[in-house]
Protein backbone atom coordinates (compact mmCIF):
# COMPACT_ATOMS: atom_id res chain seq x y z
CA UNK A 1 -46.85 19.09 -7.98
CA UNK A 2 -45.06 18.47 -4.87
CA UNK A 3 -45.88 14.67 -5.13
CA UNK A 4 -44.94 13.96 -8.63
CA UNK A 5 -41.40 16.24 -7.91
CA UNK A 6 -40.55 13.48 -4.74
CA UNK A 7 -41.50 10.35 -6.77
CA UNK A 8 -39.11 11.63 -9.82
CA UNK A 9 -36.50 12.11 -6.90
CA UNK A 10 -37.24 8.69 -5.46
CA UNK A 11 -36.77 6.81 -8.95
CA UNK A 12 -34.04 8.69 -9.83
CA UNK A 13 -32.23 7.31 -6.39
CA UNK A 14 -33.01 4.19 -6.89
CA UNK A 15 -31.84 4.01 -10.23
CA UNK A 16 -28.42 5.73 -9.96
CA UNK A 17 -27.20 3.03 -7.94
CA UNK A 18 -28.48 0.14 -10.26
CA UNK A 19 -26.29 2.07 -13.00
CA UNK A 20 -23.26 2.46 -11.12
CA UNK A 21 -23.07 -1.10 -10.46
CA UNK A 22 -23.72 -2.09 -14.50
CA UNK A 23 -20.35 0.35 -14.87
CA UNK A 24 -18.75 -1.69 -12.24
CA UNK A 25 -19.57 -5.11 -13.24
CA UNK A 26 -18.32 -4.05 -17.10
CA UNK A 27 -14.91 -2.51 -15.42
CA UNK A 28 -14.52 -5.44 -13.29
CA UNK A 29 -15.17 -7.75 -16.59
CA UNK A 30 -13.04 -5.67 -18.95
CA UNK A 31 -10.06 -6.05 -16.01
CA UNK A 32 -10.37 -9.68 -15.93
CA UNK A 33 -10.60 -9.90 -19.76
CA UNK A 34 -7.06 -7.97 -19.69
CA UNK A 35 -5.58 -10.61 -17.30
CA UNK A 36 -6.72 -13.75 -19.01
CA UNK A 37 -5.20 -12.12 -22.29
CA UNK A 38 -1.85 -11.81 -19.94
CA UNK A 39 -2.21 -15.47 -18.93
CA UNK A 40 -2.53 -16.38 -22.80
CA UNK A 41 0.52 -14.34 -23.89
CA UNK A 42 2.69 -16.42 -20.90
CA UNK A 43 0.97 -19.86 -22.70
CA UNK A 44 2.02 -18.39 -25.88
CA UNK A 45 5.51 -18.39 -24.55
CA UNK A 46 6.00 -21.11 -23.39
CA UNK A 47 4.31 -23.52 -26.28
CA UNK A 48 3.99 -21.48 -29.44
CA UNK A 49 5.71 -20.02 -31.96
CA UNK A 50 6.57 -16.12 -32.69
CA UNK A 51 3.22 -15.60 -34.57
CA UNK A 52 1.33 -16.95 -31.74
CA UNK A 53 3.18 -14.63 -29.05
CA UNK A 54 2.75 -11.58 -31.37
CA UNK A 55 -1.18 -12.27 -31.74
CA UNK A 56 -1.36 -12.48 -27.77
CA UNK A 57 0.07 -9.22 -27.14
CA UNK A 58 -2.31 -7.65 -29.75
CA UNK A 59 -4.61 -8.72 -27.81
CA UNK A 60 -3.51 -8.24 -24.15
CA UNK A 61 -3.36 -3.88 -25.89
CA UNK A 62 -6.98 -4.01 -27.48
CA UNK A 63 -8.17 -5.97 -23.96
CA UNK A 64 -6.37 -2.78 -21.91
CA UNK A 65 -7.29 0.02 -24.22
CA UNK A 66 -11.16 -1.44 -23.81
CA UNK A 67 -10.59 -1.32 -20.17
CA UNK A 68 -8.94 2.62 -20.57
CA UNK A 69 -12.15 3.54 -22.42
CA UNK A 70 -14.17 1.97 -20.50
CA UNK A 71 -12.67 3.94 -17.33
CA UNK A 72 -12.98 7.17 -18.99
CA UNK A 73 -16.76 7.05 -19.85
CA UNK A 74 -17.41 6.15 -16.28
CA UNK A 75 -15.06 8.94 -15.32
CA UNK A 76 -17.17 11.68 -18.01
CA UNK A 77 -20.76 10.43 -16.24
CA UNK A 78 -19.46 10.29 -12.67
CA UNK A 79 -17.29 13.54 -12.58
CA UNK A 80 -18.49 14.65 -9.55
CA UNK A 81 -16.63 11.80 -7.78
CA UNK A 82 -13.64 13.12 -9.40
CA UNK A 83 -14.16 16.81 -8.02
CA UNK A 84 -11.73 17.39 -5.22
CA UNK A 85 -11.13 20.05 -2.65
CA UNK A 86 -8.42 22.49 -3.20
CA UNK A 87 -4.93 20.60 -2.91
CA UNK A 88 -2.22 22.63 -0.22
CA UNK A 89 1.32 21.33 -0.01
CA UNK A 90 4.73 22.13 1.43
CA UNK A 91 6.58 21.30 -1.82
CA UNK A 92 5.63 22.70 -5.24
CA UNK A 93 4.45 21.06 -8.15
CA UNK A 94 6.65 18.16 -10.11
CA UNK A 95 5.66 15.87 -12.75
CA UNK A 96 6.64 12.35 -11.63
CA UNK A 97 6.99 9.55 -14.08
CA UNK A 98 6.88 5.70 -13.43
CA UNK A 99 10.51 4.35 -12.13
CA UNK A 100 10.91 7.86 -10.31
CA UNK A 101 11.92 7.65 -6.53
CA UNK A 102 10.31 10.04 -4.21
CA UNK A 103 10.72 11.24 -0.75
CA UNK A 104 8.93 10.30 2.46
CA UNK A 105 7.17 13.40 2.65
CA UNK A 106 5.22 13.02 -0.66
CA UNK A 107 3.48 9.68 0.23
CA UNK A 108 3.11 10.85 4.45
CA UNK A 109 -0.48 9.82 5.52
CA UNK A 110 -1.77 12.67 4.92
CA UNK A 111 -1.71 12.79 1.03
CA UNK A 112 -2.79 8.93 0.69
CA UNK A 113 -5.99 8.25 -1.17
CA UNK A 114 -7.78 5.92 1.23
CA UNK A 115 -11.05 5.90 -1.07
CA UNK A 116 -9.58 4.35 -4.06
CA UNK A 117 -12.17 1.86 -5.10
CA UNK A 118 -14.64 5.16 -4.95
CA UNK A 119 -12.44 5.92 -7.92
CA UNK A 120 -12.20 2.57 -9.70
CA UNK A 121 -8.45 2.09 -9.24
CA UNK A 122 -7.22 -1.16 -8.94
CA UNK A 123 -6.28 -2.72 -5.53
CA UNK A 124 -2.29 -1.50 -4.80
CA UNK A 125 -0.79 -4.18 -3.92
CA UNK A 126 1.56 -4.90 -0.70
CA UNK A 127 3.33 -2.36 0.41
CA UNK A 128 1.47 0.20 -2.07
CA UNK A 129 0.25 3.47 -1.81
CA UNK A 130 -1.94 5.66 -3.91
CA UNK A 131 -0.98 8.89 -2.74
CA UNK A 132 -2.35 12.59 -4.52
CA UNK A 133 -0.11 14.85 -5.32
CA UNK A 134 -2.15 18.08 -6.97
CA UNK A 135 -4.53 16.67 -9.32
CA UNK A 136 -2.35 13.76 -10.15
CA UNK A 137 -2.51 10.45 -8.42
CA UNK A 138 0.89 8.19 -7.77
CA UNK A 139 0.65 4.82 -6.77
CA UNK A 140 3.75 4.55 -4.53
CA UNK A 141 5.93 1.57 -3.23
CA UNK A 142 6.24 2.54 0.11
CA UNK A 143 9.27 0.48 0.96
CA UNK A 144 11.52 2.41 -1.88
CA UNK A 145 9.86 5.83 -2.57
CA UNK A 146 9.49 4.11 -6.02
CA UNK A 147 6.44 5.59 -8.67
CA UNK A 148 4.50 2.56 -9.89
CA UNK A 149 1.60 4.69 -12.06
CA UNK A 150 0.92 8.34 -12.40
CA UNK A 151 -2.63 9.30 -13.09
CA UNK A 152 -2.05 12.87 -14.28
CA UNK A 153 -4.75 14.74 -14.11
CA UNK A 154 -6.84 12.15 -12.03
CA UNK A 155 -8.83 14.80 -10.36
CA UNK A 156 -11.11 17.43 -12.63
């Protein structure tokens, strides 16, 4: 009995990981799909016509909205990487929307999300910051204090 319980637990570890990486690869595919459809939209601009430009775009949403969906089923199998520890703060609660400029003290080290990739975000880029605040997650120019993306509810 003992036996046949530690081999179960030994395939299922070495299977979880071969999974995880299929959701990657199809993540990391889906997120170049949506910049290629970018690249075509800027062709589009530059040599075709309205129609052209219009059938780009279309496609630049259905490439993103495949990545979103994408995202969320790995989110609804993995939601124990999304379970975090109870979130303390000096400041109280705000709902902060893209454009927004914030204050030091909401992006200090100590609210930065250093495992990002654990969560599938994308890369932020120079001077950028994902930074939780409560179970939402800001990426954060650090320079101007600026909201780039809210994730609300990032965190289950």
């Amino acid at each position: 009995m003992k036996t046949k319980f530690l081999i179960a637990a030994v395939i299922a570890t070495t299977l979880t990981p071969v999974a995880a990486q299929a959701q990657t690869r199809e993540l990391n595919r889906d997120r170049q799909e949506v910049r290629q459809e970018k690249r075509d939209v800027q062709d589009a601009r530059r040599n075709g016509e309205r129609q052209d430009v219009r059938e780009e775009r279309r496609d630049v949403r259905e490439a993103r909205q495949e990545y979103k969906e994408d995202w969320r089923e790995y989110r609804q199998k993995n939601r124990r990487a999304f379970q975090a520890s109870r979130f303390n703060a000096p400041f109280r609660y705000r709902t902060f929307n893209t454009g927004v400029s914030i204050g030091a003290s909401y992006y200090a080290p100590r609210y930065r999300v250093g495992n990002y990739a654990n969560y599938r975000l994308p890369n932020p880029g120079r001077n950028q910051t994902y930074v939780r605040h409560y179970n939402d997650v800001l990426l954060v120019n650090t320079r101007t204090g600026r909201v780039i993306r809210a994730y609300r509810g990032f965190y289950l």
